[in-house]
N, C-alpha and C. Protein backbone atom coordinates (compact mmCIF):
# COMPACT_ATOMS: atom_id res chain seq x y z
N UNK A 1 -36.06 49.44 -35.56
CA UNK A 1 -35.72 48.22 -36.27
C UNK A 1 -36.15 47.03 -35.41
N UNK A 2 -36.85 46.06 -36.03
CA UNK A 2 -37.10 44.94 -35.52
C UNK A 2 -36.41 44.21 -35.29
N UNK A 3 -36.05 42.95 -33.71
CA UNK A 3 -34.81 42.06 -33.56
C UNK A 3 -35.06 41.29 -34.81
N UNK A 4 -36.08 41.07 -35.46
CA UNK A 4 -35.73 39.85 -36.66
C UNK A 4 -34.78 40.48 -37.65
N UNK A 5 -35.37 41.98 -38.24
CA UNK A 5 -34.57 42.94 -39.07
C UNK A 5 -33.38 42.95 -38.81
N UNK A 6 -33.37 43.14 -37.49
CA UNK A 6 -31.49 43.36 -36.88
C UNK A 6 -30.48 41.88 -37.36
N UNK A 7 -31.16 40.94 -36.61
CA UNK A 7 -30.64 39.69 -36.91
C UNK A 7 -30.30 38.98 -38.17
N UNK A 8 -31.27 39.55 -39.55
CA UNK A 8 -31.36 39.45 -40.53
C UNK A 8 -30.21 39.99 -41.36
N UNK A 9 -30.06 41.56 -40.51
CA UNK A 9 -28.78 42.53 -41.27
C UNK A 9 -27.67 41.69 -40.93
N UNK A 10 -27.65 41.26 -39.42
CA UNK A 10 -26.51 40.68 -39.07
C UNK A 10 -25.72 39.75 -40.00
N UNK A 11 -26.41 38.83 -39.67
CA UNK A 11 -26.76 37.39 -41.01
C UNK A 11 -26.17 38.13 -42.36
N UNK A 12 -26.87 38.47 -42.81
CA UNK A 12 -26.18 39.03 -44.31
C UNK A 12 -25.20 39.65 -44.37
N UNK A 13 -24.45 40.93 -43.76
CA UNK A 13 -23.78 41.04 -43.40
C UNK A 13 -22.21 39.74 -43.01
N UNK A 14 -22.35 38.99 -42.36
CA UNK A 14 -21.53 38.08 -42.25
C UNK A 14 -21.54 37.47 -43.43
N UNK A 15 -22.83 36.99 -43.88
CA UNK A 15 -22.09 35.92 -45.30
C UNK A 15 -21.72 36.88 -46.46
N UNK A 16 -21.69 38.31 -46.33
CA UNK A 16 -20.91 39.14 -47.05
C UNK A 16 -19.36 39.03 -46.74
N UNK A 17 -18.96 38.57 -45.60
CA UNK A 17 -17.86 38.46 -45.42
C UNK A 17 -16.85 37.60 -45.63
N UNK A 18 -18.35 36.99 -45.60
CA UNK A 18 -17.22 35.24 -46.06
C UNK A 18 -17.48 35.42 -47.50
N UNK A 19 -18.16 35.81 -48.33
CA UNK A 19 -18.48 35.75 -49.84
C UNK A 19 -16.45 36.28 -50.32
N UNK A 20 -16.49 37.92 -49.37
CA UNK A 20 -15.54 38.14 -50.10
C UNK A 20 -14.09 37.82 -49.77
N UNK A 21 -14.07 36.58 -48.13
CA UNK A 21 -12.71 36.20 -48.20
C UNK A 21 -12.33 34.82 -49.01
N UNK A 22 -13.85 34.28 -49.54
CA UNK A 22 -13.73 33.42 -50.23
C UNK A 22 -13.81 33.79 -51.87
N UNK A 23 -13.95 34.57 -52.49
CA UNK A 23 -13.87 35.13 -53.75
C UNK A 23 -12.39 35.71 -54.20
N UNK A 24 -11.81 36.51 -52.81
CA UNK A 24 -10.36 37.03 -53.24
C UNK A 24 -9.68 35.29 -53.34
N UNK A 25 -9.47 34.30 -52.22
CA UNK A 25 -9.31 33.26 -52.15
C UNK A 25 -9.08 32.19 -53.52
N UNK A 26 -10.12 32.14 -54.00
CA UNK A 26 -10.54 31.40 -55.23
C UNK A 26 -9.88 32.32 -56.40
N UNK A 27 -9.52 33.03 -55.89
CA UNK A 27 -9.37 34.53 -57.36
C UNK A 27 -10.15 34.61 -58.47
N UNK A 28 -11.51 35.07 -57.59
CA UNK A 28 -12.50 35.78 -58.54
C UNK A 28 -12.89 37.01 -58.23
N UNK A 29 -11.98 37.58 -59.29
CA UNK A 29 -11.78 39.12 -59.62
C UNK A 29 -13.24 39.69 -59.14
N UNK A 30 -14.15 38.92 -60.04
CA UNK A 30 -15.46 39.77 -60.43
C UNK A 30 -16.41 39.87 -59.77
N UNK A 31 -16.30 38.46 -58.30
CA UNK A 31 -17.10 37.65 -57.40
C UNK A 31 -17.07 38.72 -56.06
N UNK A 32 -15.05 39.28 -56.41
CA UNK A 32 -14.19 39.80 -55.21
C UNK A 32 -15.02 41.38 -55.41
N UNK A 33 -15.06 42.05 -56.40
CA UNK A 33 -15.52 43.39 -56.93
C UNK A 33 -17.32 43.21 -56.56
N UNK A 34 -17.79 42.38 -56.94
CA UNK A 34 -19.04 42.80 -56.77
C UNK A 34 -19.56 42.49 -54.97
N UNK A 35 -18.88 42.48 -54.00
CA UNK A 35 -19.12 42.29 -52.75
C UNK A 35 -19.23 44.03 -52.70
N UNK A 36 -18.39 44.99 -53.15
CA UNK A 36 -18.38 46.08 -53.01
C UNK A 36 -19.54 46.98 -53.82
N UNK A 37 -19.60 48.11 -53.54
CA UNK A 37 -20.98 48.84 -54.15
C UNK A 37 -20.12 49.21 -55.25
N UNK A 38 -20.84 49.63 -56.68
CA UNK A 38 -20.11 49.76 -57.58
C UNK A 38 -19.13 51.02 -57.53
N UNK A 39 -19.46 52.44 -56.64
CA UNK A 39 -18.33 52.93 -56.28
C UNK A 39 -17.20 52.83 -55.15
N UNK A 40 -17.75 51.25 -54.25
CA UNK A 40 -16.71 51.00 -53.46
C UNK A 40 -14.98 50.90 -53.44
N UNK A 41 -14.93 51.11 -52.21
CA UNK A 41 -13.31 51.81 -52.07
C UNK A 41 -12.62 50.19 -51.29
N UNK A 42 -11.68 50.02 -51.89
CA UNK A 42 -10.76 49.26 -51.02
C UNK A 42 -9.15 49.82 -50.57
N UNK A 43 -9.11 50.37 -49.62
CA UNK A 43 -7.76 50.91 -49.12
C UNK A 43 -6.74 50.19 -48.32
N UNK A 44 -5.67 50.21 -48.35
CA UNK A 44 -4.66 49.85 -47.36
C UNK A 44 -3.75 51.10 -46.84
N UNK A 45 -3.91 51.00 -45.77
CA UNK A 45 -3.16 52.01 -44.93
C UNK A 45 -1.55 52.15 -44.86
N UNK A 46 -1.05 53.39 -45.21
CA UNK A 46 0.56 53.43 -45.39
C UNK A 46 0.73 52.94 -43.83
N UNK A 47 2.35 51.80 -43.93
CA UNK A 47 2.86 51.51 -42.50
C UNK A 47 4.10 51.11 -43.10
N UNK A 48 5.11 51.36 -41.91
CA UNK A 48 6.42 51.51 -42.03
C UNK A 48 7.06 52.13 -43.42
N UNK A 49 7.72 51.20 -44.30
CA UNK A 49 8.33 51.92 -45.59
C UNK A 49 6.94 51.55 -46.67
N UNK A 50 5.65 51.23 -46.46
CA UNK A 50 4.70 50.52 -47.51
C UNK A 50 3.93 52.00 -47.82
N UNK A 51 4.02 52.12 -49.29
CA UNK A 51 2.90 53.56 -49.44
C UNK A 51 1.21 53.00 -49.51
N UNK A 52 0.26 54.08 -49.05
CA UNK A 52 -1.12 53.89 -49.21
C UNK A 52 -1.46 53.19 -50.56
N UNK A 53 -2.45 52.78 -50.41
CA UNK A 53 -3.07 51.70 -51.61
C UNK A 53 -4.53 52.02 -51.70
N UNK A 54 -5.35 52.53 -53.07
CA UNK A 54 -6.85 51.98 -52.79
C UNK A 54 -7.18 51.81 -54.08
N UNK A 55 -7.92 51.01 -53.91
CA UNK A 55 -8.26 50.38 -55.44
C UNK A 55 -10.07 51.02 -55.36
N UNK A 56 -10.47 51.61 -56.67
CA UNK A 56 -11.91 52.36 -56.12
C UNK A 56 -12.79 51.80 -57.46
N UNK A 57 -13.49 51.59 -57.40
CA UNK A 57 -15.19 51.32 -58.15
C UNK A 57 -14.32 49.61 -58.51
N UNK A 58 -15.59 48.90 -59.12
CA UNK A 58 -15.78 47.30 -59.77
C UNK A 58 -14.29 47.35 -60.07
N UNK A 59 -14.41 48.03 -61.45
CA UNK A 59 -13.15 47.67 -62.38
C UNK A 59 -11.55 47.67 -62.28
N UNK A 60 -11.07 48.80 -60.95
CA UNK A 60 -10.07 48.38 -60.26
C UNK A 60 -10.21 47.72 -59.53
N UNK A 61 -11.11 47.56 -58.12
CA UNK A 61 -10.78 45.93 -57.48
C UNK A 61 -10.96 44.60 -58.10
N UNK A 62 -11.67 44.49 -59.58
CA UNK A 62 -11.29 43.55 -59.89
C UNK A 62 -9.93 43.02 -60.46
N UNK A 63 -9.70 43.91 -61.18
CA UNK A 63 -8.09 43.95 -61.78
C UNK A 63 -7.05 44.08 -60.08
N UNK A 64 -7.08 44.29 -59.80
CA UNK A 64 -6.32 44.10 -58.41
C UNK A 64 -6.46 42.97 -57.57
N UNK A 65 -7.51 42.31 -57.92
CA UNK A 65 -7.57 40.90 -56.93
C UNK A 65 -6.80 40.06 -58.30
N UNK A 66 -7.35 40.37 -59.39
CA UNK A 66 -6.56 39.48 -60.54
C UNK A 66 -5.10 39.57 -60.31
N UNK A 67 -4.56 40.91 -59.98
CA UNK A 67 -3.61 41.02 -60.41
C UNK A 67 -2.42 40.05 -59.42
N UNK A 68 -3.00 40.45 -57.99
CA UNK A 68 -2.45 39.42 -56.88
C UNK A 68 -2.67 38.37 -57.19
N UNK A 69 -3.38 37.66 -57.48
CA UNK A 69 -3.84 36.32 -57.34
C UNK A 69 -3.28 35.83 -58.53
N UNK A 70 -2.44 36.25 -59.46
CA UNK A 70 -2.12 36.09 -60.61
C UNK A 70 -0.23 35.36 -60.23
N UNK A 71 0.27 36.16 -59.21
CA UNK A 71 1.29 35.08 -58.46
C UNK A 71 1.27 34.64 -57.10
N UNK A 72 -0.11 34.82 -56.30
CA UNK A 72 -0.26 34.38 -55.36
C UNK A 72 -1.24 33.62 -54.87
N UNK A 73 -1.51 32.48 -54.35
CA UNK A 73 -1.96 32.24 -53.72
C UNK A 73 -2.42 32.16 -52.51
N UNK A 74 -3.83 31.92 -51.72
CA UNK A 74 -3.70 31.93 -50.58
C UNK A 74 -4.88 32.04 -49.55
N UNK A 75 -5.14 31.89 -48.06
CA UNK A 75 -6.11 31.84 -47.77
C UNK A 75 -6.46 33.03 -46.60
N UNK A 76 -7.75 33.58 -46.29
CA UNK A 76 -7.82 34.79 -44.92
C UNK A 76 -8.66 33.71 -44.06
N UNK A 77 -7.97 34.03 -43.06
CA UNK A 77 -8.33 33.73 -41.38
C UNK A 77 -9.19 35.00 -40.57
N UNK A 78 -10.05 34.93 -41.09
CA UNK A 78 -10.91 36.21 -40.78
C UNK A 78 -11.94 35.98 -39.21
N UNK A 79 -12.18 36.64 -38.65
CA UNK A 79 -12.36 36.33 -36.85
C UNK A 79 -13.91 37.06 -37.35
N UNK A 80 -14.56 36.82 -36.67
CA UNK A 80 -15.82 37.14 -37.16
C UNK A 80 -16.38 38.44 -37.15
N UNK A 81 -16.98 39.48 -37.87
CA UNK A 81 -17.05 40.84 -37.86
C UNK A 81 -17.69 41.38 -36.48
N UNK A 82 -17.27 42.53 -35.92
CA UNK A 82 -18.39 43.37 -35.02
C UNK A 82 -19.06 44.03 -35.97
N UNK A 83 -20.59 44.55 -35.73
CA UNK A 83 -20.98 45.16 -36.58
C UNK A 83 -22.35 45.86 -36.34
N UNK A 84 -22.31 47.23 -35.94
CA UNK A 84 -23.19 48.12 -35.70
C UNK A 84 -24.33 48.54 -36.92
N UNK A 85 -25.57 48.21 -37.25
CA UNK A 85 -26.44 48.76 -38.30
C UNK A 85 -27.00 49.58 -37.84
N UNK A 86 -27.49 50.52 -38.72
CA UNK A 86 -28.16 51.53 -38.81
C UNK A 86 -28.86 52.01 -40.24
N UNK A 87 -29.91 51.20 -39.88
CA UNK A 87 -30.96 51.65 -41.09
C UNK A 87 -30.06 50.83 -42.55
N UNK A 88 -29.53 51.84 -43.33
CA UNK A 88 -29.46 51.15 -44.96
C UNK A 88 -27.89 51.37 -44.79
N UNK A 89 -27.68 51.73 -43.59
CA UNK A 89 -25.87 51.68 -42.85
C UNK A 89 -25.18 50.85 -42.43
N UNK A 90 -24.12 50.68 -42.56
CA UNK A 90 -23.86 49.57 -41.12
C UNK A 90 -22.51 49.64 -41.57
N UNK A 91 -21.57 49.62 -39.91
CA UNK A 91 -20.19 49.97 -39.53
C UNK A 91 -19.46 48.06 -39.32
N UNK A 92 -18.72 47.97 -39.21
CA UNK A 92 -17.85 46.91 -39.09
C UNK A 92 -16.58 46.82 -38.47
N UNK A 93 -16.03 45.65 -37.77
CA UNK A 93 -14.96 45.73 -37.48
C UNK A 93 -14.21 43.99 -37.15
N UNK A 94 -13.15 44.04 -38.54
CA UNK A 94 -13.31 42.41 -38.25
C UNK A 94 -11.45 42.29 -38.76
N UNK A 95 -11.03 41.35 -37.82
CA UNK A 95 -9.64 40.91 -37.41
C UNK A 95 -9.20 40.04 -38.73
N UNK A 96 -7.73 39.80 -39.28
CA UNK A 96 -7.66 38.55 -39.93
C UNK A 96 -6.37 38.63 -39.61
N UNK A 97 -5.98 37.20 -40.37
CA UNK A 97 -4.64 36.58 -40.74
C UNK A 97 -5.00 36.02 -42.02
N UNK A 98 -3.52 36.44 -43.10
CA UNK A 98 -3.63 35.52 -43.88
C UNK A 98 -2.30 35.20 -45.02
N UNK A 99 -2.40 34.03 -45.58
CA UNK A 99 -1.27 33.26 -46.22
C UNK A 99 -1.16 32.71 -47.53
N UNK A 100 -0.24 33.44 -47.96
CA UNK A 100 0.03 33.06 -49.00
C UNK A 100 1.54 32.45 -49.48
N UNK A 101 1.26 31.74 -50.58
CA UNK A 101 2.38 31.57 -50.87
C UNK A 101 2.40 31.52 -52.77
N UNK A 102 3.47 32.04 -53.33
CA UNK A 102 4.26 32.24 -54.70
C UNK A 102 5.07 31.64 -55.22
N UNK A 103 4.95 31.47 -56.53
CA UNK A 103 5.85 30.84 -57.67
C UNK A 103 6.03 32.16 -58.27
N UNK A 104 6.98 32.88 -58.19
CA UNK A 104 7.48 34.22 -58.84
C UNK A 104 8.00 33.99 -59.93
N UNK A 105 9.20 32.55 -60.25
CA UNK A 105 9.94 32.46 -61.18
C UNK A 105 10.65 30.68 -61.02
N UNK A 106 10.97 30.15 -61.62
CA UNK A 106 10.86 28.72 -62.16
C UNK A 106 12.39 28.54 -60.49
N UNK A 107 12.94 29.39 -59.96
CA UNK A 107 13.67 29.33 -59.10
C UNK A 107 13.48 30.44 -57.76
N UNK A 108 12.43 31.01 -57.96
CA UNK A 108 11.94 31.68 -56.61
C UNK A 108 10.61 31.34 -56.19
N UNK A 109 10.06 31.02 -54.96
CA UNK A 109 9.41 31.14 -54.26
C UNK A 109 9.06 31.92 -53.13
N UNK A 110 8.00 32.51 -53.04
CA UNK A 110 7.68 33.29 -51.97
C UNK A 110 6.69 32.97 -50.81
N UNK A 111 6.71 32.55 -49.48
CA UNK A 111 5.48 33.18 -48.87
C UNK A 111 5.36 34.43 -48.01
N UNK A 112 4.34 34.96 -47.87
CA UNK A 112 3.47 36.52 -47.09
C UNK A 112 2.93 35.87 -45.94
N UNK A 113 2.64 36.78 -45.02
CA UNK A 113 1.51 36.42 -44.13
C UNK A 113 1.41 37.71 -43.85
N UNK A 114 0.27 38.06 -43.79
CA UNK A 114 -0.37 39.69 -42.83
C UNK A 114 -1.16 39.22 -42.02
N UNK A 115 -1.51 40.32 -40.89
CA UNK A 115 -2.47 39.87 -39.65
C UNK A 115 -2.53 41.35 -39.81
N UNK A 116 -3.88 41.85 -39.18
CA UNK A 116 -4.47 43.22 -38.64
C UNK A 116 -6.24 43.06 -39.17
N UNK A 117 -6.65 44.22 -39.01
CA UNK A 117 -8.05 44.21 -39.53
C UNK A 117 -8.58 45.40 -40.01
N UNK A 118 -9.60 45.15 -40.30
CA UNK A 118 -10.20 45.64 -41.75
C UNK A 118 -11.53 46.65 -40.86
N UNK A 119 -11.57 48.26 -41.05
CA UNK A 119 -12.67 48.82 -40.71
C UNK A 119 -13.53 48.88 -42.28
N UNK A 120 -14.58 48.65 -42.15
CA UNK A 120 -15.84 48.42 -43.05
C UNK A 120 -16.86 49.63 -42.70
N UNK A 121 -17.09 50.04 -44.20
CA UNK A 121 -18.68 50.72 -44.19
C UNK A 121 -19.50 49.46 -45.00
N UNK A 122 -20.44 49.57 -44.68
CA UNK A 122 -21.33 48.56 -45.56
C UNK A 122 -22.73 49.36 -46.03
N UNK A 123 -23.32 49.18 -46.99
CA UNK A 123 -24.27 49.77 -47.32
C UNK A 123 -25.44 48.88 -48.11
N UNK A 124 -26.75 49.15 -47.84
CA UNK A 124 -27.67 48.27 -48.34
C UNK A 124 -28.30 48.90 -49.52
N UNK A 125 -27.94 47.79 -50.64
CA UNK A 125 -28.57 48.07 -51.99
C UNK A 125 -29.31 47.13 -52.64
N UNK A 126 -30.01 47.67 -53.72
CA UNK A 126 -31.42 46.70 -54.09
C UNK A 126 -30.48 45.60 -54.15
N UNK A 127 -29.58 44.91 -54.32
CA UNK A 127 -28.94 43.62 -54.50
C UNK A 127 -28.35 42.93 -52.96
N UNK A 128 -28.76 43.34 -51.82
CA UNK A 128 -28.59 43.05 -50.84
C UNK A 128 -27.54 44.32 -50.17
N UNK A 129 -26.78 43.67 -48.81
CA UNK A 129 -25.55 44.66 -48.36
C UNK A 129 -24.42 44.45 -49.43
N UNK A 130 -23.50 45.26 -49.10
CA UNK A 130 -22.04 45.60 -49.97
C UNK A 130 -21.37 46.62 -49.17
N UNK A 131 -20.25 46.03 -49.45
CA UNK A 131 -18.74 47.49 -48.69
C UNK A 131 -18.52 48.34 -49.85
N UNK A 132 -19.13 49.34 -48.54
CA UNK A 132 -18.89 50.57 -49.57
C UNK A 132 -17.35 51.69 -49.21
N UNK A 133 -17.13 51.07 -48.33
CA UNK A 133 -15.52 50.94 -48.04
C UNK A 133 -15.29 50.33 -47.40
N UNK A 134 -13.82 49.95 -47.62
CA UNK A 134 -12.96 48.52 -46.55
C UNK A 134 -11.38 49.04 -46.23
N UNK A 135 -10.94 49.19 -45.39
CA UNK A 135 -9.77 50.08 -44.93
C UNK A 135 -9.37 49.21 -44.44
N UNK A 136 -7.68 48.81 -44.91
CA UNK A 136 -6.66 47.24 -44.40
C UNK A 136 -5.87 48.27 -43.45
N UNK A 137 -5.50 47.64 -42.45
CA UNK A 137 -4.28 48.21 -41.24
C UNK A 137 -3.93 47.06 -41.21
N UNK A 138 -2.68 46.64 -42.05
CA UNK A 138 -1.99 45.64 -41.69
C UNK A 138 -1.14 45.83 -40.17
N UNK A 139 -0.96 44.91 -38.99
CA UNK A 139 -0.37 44.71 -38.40
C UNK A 139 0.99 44.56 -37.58
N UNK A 140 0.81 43.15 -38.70
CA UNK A 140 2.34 42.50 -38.74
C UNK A 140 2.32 41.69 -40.11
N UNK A 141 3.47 42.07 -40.86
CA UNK A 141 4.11 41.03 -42.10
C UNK A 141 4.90 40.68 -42.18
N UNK A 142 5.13 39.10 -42.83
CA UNK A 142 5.98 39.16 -42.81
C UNK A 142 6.47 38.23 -44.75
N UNK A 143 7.43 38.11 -44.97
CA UNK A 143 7.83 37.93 -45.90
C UNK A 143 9.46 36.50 -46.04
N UNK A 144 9.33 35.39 -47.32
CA UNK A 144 10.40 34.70 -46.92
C UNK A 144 10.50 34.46 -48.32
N UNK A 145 11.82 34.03 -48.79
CA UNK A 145 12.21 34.26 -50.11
C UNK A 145 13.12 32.37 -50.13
N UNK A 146 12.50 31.95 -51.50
CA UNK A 146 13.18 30.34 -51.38
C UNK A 146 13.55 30.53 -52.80
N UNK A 147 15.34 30.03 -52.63
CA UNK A 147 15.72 29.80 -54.11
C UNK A 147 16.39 28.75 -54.35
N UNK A 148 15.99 28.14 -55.57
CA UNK A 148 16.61 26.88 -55.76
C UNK A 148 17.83 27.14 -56.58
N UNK A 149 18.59 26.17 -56.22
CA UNK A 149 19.99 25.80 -56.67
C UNK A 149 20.11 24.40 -57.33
């Protein structure tokens, strides 16, 4: 592989990253789904009392970014990816934080915050790179509940 090739994967690669912390962000379902290959996997890892999660091909991660983003708002603090290529491959490894906050009900409010990071497969298709899996290890969460009186 050529350093321009390499540098090139790099490059794309990253603004894949920002495409999709800014698409879940904005809550676009379809913007958020098509960062992934059309049988891409999005998982979250069981921790403490939380069961495993994966949302798999377009049509569940889009309905799943809808579905969050439907009482949440919010933004990722994403640290910039590591990221090993190989040919039409490429491995990842990239840190975040991020915040949200909810209108659940005309007298509850919620905000979230998670921190941990995200292992990535990425894969190159005629439409550029895409995660062809993304595996969440949340960290630390935390959770706060506001009710009006």
């Amino acid at each position: 592989m050529t350093d321009k090739r390499r540098a090139t994967d790099h490059v794309d690669i990253i603004n894949l990253e920002a495409r999709y912390v800014m698409c879940w962000d904005q809550a676009d379902g379809d913007g958020w789904a098509d960062v992934f290959t059309p049988d891409g996997v999005f998982e979250v890892v069981p921790v403490g009392n939380r069961a495993p999660f994966a949302a798999r091909g377009r049509q569940e991660l889009a309905k799943f970014c809808a579905g969050f983003n439907s009482k949440y708002i919010g933004v990722h603090l994403p640290s910039l990816p590591y990221i090993e290529v190989a040919g039409d491959e490429a491995t990842g490894h990239v840190n975040f934080h991020f915040v949200a906050i909810g209108r659940l009900a005309a007298a509850h409010t919620t905000t979230r915050t998670a921190t941990g990071h995200y292992r990535v497969r990425y894969r190159r298709t005629g439409g550029g790179w895409r995660m062809a899996h993304r595996l969440e290890k949340p960290m630390v969460s935390a959770k706060d509940e506001f009710f009006d009186y």
